[in-house]
C-alpha atoms as a PDB file:
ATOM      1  CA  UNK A   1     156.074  81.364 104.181  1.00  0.00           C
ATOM      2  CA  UNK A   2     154.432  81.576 107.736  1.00  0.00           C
ATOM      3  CA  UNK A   3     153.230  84.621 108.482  1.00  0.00           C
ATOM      4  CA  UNK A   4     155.111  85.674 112.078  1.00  0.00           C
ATOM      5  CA  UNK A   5     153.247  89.062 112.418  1.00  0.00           C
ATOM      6  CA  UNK A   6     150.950  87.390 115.417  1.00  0.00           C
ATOM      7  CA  UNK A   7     153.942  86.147 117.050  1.00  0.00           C
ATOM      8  CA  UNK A   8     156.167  89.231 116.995  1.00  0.00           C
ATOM      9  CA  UNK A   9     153.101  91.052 118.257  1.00  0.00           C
ATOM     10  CA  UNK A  10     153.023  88.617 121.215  1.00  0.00           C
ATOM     11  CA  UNK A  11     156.176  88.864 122.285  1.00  0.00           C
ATOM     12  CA  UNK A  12     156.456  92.898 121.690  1.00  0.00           C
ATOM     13  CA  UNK A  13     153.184  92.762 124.420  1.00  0.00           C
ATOM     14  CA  UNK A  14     155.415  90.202 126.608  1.00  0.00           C
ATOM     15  CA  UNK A  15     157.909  92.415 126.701  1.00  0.00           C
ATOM     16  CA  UNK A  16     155.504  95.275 127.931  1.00  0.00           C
ATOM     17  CA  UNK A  17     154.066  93.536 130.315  1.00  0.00           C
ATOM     18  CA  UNK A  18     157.345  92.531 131.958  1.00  0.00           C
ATOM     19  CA  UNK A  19     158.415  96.126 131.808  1.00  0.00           C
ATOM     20  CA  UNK A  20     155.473  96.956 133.241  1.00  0.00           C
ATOM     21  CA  UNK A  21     155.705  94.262 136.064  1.00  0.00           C
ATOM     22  CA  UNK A  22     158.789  94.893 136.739  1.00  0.00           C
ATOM     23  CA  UNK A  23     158.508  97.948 138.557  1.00  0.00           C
ATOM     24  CA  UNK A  24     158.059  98.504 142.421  1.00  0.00           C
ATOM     25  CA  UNK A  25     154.851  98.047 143.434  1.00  0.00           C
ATOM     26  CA  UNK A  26     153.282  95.977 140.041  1.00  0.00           C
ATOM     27  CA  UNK A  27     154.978  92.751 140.853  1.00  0.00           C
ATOM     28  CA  UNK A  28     151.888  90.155 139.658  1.00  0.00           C
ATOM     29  CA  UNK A  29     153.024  86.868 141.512  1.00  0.00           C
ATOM     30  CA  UNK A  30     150.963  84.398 140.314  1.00  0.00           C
ATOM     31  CA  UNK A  31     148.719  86.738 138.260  1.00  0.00           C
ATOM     32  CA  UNK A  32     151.372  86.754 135.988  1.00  0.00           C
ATOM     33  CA  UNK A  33     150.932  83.773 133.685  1.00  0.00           C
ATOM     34  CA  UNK A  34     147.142  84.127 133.874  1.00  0.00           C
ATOM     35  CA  UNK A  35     147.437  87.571 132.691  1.00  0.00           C
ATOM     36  CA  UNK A  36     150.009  86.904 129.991  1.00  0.00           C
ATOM     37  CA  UNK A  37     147.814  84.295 128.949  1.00  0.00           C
ATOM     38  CA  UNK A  38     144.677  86.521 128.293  1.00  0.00           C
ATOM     39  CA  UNK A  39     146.862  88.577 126.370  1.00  0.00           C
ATOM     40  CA  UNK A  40     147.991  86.383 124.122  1.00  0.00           C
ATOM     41  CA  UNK A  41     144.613  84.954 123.659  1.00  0.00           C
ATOM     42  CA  UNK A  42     143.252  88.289 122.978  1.00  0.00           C
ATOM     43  CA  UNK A  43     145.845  89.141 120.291  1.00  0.00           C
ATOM     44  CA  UNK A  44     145.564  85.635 118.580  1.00  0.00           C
ATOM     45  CA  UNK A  45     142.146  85.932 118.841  1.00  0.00           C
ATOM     46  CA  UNK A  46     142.049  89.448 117.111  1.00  0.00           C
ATOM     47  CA  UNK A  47     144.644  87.896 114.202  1.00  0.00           C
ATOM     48  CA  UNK A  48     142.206  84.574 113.603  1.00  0.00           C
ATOM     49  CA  UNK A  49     138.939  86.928 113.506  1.00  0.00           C
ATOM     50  CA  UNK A  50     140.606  88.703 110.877  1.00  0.00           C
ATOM     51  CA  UNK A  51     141.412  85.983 108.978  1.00  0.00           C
ATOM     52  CA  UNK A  52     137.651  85.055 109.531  1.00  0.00           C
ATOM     53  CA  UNK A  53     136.458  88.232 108.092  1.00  0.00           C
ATOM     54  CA  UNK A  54     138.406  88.290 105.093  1.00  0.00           C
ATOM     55  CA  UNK A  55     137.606  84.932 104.248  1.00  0.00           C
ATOM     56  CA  UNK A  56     134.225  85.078 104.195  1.00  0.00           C
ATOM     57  CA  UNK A  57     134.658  88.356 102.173  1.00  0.00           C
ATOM     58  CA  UNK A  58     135.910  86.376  99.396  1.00  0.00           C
ATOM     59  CA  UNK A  59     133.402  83.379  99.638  1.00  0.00           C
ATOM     60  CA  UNK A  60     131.330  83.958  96.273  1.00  0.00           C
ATOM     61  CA  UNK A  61     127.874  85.859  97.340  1.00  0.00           C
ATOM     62  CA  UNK A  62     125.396  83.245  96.928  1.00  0.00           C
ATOM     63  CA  UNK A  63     122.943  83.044  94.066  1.00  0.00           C
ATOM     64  CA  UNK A  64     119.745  85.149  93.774  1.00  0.00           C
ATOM     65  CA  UNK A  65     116.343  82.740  93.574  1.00  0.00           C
ATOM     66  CA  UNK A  66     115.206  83.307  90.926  1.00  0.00           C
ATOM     67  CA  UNK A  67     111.482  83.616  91.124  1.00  0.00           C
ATOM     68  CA  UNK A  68     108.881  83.417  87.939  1.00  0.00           C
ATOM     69  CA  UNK A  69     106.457  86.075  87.238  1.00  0.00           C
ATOM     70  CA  UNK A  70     102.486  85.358  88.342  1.00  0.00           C
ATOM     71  CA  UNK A  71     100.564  84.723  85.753  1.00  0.00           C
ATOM     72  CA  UNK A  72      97.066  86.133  85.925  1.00  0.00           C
ATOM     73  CA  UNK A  73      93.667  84.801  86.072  1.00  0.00           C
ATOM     74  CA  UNK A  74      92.313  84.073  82.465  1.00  0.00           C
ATOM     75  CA  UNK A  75      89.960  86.942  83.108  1.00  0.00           C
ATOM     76  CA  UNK A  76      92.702  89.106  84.800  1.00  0.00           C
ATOM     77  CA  UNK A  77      91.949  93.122  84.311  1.00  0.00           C
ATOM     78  CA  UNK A  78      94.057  94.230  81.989  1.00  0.00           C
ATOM     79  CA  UNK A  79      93.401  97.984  81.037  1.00  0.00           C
ATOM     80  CA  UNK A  80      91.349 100.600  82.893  1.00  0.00           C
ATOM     81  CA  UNK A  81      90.033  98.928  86.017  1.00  0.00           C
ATOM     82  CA  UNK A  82      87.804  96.153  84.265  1.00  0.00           C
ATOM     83  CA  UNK A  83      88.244  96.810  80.766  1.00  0.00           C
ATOM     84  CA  UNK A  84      89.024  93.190  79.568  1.00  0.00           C
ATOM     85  CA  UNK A  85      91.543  95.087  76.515  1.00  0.00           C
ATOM     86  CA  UNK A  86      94.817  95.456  76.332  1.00  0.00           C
ATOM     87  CA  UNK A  87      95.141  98.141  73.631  1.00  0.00           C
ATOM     88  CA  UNK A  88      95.353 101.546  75.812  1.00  0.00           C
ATOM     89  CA  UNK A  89      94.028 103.529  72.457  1.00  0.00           C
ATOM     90  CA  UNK A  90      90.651 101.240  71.977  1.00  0.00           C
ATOM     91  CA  UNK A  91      90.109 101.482  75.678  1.00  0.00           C
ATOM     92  CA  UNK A  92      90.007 105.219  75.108  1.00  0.00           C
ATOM     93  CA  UNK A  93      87.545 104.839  72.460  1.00  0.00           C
ATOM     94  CA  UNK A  94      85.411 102.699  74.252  1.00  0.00           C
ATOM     95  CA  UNK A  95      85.281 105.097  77.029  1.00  0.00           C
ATOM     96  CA  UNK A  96      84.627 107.770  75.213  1.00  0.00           C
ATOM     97  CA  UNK A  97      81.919 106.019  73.087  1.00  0.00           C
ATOM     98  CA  UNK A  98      80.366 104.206  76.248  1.00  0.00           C
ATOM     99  CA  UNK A  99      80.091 107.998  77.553  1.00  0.00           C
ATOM    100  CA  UNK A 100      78.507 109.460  74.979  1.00  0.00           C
ATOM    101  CA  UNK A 101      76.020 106.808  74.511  1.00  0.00           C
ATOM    102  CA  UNK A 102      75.784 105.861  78.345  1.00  0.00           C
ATOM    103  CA  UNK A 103      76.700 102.391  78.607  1.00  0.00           C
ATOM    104  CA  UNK A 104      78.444 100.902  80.875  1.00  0.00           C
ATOM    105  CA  UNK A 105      81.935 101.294  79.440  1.00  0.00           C
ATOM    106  CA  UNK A 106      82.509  97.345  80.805  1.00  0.00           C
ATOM    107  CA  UNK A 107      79.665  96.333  79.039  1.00  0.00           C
ATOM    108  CA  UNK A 108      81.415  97.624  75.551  1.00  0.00           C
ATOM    109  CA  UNK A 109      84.521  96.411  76.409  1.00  0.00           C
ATOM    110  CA  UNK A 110      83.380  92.594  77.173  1.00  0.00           C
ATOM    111  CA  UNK A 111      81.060  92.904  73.954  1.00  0.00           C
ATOM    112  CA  UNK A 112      84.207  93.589  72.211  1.00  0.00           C
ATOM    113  CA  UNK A 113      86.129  91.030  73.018  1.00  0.00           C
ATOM    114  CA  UNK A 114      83.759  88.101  72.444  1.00  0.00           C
ATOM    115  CA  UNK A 115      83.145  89.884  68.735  1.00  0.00           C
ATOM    116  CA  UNK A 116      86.676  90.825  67.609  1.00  0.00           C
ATOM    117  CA  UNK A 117      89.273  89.951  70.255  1.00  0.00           C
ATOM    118  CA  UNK A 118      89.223  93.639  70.292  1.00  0.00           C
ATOM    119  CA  UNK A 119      90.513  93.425  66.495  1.00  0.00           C
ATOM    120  CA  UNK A 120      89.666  96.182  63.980  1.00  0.00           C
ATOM    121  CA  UNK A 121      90.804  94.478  61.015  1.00  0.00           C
ATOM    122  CA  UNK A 122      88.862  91.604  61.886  1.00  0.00           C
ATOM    123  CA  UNK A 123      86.004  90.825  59.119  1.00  0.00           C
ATOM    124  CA  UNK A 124      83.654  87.970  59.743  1.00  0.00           C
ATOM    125  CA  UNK A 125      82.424  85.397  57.047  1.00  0.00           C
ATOM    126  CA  UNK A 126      79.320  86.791  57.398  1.00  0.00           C
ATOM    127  CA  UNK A 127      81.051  90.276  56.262  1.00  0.00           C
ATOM    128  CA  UNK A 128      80.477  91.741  60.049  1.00  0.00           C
ATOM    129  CA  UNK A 129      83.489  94.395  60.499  1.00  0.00           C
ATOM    130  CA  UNK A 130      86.009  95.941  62.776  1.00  0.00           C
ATOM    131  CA  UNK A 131      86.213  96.178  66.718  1.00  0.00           C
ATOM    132  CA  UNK A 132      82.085  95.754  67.213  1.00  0.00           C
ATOM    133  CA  UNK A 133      81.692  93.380  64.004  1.00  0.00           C
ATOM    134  CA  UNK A 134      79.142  95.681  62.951  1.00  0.00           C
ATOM    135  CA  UNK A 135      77.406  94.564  59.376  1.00  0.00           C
ATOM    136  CA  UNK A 136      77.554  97.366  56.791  1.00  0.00           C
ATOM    137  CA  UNK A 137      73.573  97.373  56.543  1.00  0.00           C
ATOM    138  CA  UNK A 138      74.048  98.191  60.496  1.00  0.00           C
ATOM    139  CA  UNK A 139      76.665 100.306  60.172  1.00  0.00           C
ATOM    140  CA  UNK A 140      74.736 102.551  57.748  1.00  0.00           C
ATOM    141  CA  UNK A 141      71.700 102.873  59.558  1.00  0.00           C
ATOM    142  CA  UNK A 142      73.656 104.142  62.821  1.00  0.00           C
ATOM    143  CA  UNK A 143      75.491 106.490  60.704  1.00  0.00           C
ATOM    144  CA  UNK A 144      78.954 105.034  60.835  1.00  0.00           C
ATOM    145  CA  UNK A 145      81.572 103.828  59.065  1.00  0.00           C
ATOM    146  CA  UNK A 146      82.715 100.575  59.663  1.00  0.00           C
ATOM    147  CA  UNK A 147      86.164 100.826  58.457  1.00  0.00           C
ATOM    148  CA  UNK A 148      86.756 103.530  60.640  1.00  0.00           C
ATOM    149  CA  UNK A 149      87.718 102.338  63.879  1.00  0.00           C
ATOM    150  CA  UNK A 150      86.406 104.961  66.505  1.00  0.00           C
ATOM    151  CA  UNK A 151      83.208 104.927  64.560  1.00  0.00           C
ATOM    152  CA  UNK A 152      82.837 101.294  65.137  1.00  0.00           C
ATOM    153  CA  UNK A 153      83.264 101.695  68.384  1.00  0.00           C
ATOM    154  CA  UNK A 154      80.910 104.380  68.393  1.00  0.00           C
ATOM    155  CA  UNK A 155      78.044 102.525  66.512  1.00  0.00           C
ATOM    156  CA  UNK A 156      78.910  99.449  68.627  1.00  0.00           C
ATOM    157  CA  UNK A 157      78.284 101.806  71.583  1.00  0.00           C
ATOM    158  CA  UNK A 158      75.066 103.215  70.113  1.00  0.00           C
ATOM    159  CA  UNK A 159      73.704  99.794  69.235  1.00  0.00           C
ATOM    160  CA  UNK A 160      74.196  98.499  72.425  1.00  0.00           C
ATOM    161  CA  UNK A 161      72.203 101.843  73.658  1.00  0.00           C
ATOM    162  CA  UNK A 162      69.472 101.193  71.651  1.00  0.00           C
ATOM    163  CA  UNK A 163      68.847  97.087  72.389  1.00  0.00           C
ATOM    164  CA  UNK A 164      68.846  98.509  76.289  1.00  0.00           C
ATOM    165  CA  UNK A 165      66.202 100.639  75.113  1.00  0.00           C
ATOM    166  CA  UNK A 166      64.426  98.034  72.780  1.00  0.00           C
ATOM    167  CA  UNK A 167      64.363  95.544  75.827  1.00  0.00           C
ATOM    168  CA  UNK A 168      63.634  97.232  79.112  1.00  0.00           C
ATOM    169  CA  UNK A 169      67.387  97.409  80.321  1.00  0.00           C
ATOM    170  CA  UNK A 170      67.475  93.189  80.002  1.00  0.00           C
ATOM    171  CA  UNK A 171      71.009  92.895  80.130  1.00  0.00           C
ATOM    172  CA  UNK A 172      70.519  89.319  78.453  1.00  0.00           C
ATOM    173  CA  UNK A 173      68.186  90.501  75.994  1.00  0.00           C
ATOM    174  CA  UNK A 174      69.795  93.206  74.892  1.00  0.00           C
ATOM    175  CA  UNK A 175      73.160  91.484  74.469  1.00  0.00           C
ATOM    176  CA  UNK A 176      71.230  88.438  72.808  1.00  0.00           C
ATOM    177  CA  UNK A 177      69.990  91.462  70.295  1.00  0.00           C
ATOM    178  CA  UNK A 178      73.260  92.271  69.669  1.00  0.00           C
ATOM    179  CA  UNK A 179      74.399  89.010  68.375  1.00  0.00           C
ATOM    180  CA  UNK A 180      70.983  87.514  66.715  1.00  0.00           C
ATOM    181  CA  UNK A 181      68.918  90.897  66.127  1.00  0.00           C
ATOM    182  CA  UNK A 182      66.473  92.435  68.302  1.00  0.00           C
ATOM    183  CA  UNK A 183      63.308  90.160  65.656  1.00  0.00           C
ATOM    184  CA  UNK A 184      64.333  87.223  66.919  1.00  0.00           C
ATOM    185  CA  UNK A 185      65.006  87.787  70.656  1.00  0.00           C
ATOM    186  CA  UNK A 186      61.026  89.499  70.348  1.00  0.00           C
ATOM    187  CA  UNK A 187      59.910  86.560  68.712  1.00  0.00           C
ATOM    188  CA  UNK A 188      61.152  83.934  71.691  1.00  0.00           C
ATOM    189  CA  UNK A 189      60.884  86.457  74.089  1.00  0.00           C
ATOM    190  CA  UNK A 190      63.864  85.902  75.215  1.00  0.00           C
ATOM    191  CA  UNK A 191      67.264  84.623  74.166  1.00  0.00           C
ATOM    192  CA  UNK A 192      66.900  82.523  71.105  1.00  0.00           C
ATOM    193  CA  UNK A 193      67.082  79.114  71.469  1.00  0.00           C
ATOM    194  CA  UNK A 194      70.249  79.347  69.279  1.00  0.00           C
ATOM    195  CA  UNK A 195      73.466  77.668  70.032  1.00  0.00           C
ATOM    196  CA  UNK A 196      75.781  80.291  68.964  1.00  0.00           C
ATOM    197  CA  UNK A 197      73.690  83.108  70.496  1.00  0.00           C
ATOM    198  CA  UNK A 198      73.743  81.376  74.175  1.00  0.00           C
ATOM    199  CA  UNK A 199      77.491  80.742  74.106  1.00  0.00           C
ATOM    200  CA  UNK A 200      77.673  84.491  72.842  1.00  0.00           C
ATOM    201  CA  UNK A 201      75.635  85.803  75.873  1.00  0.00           C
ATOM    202  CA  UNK A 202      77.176  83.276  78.564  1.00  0.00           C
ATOM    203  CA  UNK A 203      80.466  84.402  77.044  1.00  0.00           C
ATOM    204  CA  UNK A 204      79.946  88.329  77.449  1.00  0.00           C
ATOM    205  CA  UNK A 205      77.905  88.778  80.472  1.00  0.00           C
ATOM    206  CA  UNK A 206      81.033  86.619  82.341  1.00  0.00           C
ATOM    207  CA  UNK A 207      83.471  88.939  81.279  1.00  0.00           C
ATOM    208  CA  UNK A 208      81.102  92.187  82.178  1.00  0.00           C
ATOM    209  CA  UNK A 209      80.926  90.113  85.478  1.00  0.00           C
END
């Protein structure tokens, strides 16, 4: 059924107007049809814009983009400023151990990673264990046990300390130590020309970097 509200609302302001034109004095002439024209435009016009308004209250909202999360850089920092680990806990130990032994906690970290993945159940074929890969023969003569994981971190730490030491503060050296034993970075004076040792350094010193 049509809805007639608009109309009757037209005529009910007719009717005022000619009420109100009517009387001495307010007699429009020729106004008159202009003026009753604005005022039916103007009610119209208020009826349509609320038709207007509703409907595009019940147009469906439109879909949200969705947008896909950034993936980060390969060598993104994960934990800790730097710290190339994700597990909050060995980040603590590494801190901890990279304070007590002062070394660059960074250093640690990146050594780590290239040894373990930051693993502490990890055990080499070589029989290299935990977080650091530290051998037991190693792990004895810092003190530690392997097995436990804050003391591999803590003789990983304190080995690192001590190729430093051994080697002038070479940061290649001493990381080339750590992977082939200090002997045979002495005896080439330098990183050994060993395959595995070179991708070991190049691999550690660009995540410390």
């Amino acid at each position: 059924m049509m809805d007639l509200t608009g109309v009757r609302q037209v005529q009910a302001r007719i009717a005022q107007l000619q009420e109100q034109f009517g009387m001495p004095g307010n007699i429009p002439g020729a106004n008159f049809p202009k003026t009753l024209e604005k005022e039916i435009q103007k009610t119209m016009g208020g009826e349509a814009g609320k038709a207007v308004t509703q409907a595009e209250k019940t147009q469906p909202l439109p879909d949200v983009q969705k947008t896909e999360p950034v993936k980060g850089k390969a060598k993104a920092d994960k934990v800790m400023g730097n710290l190339p680990l994700a597990d909050q806990n060995l980040s603590t130990l590494i801190e901890s151990a990279a304070r007590k032994y002062k070394v660059d906690p960074k250093l640690v970290a990146a050594v780590a990673e290239v040894e373990s993945n930051g693993r502490q159940e990890a055990v080499s074929q070589a029989g290299a264990i935990g977080v650091m890969q530290l051998m037991p023969d190693t792990a004895a003569s810092l003190g530690v046990d392997p097995y436990n994981k804050q003391q591999n971190v803590e003789g990983g730490a304190k080995y690192l300390r001590q190729m430093l030491d051994t080697f002038g503060g070479d940061l290649k050296k001493a990381v080339a130590a750590y992977n082939a034993g200090p002997g045979a970075v002495k005896a080439y004076g330098g990183i050994p020309p060993y395959k595995e040792t070179q991708n070991y350094v190049n691999k550690v010193l660009d995540i410390y970097r």
